[in-house]
N, C-alpha and C. Protein backbone atom coordinates (compact mmCIF):
# COMPACT_ATOMS: atom_id res chain seq x y z
N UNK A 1 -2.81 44.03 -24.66
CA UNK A 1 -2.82 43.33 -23.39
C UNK A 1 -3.46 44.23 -22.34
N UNK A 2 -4.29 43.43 -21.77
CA UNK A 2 -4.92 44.75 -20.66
C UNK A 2 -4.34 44.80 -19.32
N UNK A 3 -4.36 45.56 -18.42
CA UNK A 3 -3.30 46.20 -17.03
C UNK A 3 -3.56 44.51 -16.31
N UNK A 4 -4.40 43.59 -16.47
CA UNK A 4 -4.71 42.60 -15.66
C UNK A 4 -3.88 41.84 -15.93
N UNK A 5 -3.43 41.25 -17.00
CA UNK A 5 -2.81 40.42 -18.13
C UNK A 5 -1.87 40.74 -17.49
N UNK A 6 -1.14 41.90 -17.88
CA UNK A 6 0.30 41.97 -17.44
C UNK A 6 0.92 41.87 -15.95
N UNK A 7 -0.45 42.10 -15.18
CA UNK A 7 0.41 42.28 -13.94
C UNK A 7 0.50 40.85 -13.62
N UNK A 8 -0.70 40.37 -14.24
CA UNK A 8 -0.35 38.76 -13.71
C UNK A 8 1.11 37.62 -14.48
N UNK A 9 1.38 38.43 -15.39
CA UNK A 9 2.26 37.94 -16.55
C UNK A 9 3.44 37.97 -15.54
N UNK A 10 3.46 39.63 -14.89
CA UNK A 10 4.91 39.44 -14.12
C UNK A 10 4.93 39.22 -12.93
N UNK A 11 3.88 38.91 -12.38
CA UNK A 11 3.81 37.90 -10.93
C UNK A 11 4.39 36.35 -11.79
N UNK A 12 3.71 36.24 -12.64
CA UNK A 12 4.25 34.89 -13.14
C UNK A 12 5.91 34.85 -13.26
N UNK A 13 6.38 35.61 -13.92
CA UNK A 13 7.64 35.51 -14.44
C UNK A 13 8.48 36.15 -12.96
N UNK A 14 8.10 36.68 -12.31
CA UNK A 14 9.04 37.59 -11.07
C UNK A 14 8.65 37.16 -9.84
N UNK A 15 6.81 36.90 -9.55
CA UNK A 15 6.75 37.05 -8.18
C UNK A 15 7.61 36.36 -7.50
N UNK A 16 8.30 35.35 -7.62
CA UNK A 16 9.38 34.88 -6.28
C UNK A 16 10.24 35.51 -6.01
N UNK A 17 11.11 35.92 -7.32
CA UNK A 17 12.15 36.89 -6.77
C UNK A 17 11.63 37.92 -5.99
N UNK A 18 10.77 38.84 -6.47
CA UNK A 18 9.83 39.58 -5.89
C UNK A 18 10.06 39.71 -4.42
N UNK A 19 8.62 38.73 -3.96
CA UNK A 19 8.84 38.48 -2.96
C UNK A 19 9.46 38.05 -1.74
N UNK A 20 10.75 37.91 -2.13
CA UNK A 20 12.43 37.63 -1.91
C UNK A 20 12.66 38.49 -1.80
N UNK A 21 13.09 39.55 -2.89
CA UNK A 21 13.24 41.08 -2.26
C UNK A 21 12.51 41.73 -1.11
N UNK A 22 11.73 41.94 -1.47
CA UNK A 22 10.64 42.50 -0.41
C UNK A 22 10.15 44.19 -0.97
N UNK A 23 9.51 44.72 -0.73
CA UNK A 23 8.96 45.71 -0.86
C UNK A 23 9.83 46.98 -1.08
N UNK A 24 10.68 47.17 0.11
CA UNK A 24 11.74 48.30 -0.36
C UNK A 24 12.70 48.22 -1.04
N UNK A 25 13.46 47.22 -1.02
CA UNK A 25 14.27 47.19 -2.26
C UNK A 25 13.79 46.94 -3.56
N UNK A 26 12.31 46.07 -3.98
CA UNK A 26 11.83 46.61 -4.97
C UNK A 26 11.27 48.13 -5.40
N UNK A 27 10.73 48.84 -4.65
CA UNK A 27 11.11 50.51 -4.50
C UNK A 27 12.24 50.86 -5.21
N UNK A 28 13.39 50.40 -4.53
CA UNK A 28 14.49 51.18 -4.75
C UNK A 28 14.52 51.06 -6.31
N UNK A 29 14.47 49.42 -7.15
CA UNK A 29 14.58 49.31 -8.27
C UNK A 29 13.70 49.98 -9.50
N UNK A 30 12.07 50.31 -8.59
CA UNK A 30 11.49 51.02 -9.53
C UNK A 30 11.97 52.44 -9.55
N UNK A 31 12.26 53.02 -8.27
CA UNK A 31 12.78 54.06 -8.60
C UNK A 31 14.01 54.45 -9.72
N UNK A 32 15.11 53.50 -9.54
CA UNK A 32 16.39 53.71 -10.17
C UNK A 32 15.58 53.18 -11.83
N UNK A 33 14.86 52.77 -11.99
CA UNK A 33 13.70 52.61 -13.64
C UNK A 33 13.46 54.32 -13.87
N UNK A 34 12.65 55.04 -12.96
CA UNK A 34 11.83 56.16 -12.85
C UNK A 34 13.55 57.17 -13.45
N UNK A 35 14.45 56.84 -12.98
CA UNK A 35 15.74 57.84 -13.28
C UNK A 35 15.98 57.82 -14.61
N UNK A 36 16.03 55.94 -15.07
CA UNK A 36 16.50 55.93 -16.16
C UNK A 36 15.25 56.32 -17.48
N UNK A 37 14.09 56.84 -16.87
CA UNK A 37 13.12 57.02 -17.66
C UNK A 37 13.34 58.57 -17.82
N UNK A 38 13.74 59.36 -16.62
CA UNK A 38 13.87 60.49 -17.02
C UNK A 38 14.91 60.85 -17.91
N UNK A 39 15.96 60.13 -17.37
CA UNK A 39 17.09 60.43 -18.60
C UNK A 39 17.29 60.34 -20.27
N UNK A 40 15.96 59.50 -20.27
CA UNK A 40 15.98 58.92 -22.07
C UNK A 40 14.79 59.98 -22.36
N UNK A 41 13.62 60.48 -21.36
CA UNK A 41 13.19 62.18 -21.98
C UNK A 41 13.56 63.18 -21.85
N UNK A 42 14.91 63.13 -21.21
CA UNK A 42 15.23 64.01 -21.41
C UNK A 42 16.25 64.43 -22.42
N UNK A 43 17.00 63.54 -22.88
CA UNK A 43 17.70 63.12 -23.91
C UNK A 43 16.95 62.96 -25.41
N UNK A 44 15.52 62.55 -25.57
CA UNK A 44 14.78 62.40 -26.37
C UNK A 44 15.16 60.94 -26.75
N UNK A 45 15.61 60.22 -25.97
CA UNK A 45 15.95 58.97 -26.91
C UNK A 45 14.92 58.05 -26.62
N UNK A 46 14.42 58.07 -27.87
CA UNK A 46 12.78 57.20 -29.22
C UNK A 46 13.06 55.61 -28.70
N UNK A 47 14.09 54.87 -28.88
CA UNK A 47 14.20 53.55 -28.83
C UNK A 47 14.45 53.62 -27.26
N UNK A 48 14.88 54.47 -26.52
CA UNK A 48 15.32 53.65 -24.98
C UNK A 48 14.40 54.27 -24.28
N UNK A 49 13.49 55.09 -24.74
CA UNK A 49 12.44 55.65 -23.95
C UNK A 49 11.28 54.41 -23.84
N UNK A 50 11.21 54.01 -25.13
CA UNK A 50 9.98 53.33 -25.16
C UNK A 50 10.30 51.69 -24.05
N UNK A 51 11.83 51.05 -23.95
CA UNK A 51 12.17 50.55 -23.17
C UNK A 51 11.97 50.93 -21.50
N UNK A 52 12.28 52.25 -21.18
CA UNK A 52 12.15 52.64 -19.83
C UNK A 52 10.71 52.70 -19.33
N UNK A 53 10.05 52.99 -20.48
CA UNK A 53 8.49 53.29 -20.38
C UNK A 53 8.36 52.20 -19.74
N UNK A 54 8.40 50.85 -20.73
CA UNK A 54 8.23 49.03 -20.43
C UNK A 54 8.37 48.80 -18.80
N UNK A 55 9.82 49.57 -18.72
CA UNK A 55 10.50 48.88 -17.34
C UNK A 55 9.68 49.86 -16.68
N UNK A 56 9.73 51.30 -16.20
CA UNK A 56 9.46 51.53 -15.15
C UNK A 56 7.31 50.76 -15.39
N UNK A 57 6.59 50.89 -16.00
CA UNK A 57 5.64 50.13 -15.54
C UNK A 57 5.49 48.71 -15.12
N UNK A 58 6.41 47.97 -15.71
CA UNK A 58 6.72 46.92 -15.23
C UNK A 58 6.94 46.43 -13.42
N UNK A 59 8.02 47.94 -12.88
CA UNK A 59 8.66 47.64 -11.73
C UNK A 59 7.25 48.40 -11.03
N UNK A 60 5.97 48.94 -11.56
CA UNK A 60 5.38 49.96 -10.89
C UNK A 60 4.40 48.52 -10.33
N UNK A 61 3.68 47.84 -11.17
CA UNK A 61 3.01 46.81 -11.37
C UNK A 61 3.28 45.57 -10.48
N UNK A 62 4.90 45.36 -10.58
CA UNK A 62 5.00 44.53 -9.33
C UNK A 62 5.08 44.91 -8.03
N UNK A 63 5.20 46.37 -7.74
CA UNK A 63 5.24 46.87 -6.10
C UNK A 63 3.80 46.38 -5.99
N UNK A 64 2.99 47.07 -6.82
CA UNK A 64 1.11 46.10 -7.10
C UNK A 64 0.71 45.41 -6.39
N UNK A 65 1.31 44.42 -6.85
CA UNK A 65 1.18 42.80 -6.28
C UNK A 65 1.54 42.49 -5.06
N UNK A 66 2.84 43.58 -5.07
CA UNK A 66 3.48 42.70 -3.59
C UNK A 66 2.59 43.38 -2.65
N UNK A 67 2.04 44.48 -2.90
CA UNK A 67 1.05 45.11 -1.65
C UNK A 67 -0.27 44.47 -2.18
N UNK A 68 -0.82 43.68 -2.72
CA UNK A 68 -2.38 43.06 -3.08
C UNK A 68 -3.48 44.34 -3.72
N UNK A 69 -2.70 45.02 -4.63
CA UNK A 69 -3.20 46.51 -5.39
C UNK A 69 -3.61 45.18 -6.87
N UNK A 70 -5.05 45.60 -7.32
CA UNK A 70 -4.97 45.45 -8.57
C UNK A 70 -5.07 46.12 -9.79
N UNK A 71 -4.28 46.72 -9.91
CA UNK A 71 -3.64 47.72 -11.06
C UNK A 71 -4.75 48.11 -11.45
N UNK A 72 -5.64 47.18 -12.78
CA UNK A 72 -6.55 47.63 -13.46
C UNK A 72 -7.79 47.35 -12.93
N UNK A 73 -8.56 47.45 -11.39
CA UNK A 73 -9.27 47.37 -10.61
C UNK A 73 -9.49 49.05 -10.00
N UNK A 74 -8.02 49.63 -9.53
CA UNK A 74 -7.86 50.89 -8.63
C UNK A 74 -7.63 52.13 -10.16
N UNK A 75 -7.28 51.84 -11.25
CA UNK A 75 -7.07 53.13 -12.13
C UNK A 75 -8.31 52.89 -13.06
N UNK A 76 -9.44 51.94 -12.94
CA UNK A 76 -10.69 51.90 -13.38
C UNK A 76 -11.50 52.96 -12.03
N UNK A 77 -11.13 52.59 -11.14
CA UNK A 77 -12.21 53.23 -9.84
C UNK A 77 -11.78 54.50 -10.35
N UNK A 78 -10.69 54.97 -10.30
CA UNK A 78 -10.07 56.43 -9.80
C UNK A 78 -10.51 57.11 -11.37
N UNK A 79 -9.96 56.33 -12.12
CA UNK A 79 -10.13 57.72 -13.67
C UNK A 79 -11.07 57.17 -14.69
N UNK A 80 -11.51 56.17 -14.33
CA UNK A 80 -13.08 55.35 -14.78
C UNK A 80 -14.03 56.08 -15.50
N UNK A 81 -14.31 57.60 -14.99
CA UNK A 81 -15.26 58.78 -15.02
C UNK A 81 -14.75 59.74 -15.52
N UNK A 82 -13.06 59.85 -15.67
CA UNK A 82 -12.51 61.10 -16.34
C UNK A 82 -11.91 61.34 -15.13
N UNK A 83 -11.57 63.08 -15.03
CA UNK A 83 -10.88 63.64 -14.23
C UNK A 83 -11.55 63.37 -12.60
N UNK A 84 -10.68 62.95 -11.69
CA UNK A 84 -11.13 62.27 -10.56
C UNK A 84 -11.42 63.69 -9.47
N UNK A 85 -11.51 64.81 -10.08
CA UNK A 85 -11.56 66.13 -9.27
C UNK A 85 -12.56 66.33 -9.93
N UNK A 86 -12.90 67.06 -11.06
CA UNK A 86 -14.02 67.17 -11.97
C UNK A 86 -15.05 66.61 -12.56
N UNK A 87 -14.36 65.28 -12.78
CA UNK A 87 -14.69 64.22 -13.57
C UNK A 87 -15.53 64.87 -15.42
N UNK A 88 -14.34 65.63 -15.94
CA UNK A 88 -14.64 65.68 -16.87
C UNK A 88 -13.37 65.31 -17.70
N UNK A 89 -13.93 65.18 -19.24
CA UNK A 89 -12.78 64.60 -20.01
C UNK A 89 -13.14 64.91 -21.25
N UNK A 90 -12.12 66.04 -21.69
CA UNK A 90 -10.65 66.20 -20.86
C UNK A 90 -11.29 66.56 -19.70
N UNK A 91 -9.87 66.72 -19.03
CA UNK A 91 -9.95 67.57 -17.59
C UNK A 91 -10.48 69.01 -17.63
N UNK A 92 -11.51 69.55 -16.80
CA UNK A 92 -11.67 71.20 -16.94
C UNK A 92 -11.34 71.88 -16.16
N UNK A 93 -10.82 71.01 -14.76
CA UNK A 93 -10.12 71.77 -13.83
C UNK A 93 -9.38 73.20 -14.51
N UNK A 94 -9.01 74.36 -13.55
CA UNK A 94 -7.88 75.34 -13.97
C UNK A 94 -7.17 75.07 -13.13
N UNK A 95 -5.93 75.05 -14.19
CA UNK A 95 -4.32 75.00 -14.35
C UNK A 95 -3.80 75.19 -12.77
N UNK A 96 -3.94 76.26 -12.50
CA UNK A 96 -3.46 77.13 -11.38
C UNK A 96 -4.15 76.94 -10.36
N UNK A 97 -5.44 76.10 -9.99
CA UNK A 97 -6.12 76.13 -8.88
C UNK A 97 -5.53 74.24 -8.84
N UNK A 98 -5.23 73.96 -9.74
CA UNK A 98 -5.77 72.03 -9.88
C UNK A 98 -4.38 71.57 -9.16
N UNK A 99 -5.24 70.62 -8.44
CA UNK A 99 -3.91 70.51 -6.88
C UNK A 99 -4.06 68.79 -7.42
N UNK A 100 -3.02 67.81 -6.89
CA UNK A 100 -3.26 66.62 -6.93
C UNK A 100 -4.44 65.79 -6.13
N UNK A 101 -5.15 64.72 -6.96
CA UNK A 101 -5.99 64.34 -5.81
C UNK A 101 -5.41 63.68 -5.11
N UNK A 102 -5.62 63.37 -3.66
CA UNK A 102 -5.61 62.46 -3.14
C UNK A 102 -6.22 61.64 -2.06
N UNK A 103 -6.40 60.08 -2.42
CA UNK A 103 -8.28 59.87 -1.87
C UNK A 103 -6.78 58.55 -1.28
């Protein structure tokens, strides 16, 4: 399924609630996803990781929407070319100099 598919899959299945919530309390829910994602790597757990994985992109995808982001539109622009500092791939940046981008 490609990043387009899905985000539209869960506008389909969510956007009302969604947009009922509103923006920060959907936050809050992707975040409390982002916790339970750390906890299953950090735990190593195989079956509830691959679940948290699901959810937190899931909850990442609908903040997406509710701000008019199209997922697989903005991570085609940005890493389209490889590393969005270097633009090589792999990355050749060094370790110790390589800061986050942000455009």
């Amino acid at each position: 399924m490609k990043i387009s598919e899905f985000q539209q899959l869960i506008e389909e299945i969510y956007g009302e609630k969604d947009t009922a919530r509103g923006t920060a309390e959907t936050y809050m829910w992707f975040a409390e996803e982002v916790g339970e994602l750390s906890r299953a790597l950090r735990r190593g757990e195989r079956g509830n990781l691959e679940e948290e994985f699901a959810d937190t992109f899931a909850w990442l995808v609908t903040l997406a929407s509710m701000n008019g982001v199209d997922m697989e539109q903005v991570v085609g622009a940005k890493y389209g070319s490889g590393c969005p500092r270097c633009e090589a791939t792999p990355c050749a940046c060094h370790e110790s100099r390589r800061a986050p981008v942000v455009a």
